[in-house]
Protein backbone atom coordinates (compact mmCIF):
# COMPACT_ATOMS: atom_id res chain seq x y z
CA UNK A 1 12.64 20.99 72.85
CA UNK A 2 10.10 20.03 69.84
CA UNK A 3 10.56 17.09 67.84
CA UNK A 4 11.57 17.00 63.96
CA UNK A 5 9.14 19.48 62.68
CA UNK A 6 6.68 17.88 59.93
CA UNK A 7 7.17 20.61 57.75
CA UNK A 8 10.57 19.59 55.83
CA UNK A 9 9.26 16.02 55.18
CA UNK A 10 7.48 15.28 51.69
CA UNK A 11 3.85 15.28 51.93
CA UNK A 12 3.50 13.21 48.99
CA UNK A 13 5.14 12.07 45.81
CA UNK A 14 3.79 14.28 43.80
CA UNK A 15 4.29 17.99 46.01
CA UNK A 16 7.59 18.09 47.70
CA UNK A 17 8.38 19.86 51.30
CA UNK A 18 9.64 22.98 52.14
CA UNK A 19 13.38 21.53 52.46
CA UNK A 20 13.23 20.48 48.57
CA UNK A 21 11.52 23.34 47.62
CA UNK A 22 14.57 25.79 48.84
CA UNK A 23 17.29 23.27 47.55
CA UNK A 24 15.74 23.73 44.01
CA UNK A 25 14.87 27.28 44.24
CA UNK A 26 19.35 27.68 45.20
CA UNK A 27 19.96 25.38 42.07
CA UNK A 28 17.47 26.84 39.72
CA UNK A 29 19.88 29.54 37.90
CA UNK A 30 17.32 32.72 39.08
CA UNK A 31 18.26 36.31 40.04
CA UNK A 32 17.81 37.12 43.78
CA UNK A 33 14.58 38.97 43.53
CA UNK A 34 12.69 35.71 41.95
CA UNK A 35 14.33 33.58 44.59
CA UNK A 36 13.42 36.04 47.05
CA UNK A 37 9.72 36.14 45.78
CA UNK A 38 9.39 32.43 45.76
CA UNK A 39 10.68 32.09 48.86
CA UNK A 40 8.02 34.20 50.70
CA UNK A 41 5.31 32.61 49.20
CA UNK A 42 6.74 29.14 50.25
CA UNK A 43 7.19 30.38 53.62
CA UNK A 44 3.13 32.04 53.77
CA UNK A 45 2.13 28.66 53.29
CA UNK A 46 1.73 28.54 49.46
CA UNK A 47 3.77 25.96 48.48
CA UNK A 48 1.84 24.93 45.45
CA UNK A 49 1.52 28.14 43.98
CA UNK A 50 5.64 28.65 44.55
CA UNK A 51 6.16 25.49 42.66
CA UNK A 52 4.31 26.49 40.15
CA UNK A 53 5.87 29.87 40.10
CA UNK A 54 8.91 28.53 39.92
CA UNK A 55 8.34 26.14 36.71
CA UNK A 56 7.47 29.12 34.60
CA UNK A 57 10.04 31.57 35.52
CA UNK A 58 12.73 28.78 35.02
CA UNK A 59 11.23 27.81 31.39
CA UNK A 60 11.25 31.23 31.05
CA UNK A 61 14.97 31.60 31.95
CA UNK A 62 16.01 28.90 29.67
CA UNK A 63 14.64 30.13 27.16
CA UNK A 64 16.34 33.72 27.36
CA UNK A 65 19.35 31.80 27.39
CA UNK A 66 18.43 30.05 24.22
CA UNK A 67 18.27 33.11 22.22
């Protein structure tokens, strides 16, 4: 049996782990193909870029709820 993987633990302050990335992504209000999309990347490896990915498309949901 392996040991606690590394993976879900924050690697810093700043950039969250995979396991706070996915609670977000649930609670961030998006349709199923933009979680879906986020998700993947996240799981390729780019974490960074789905964070960032996610940041815009939820400004951008906001603010189509704004008008």
């Amino acid at each position: 049996m392996r040991p606690f993987s590394v993976i879900n633990e924050p690697q810093s302050k700043h950039q969250p782990g995979l396991a706070h990335f996915m609670r977000s992504l649930k609670q961030s209000g998006l349709n199923r193909q933009q979680i879906k999309t986020l998700r993947g990347q996240a799981l390729a490896g780019d974490l960074s870029g789905a964070l960032k990915g996610l940041e815009r498309m939820v400004l951008r949901h906001e603010d189509n709820r704004a008008l």
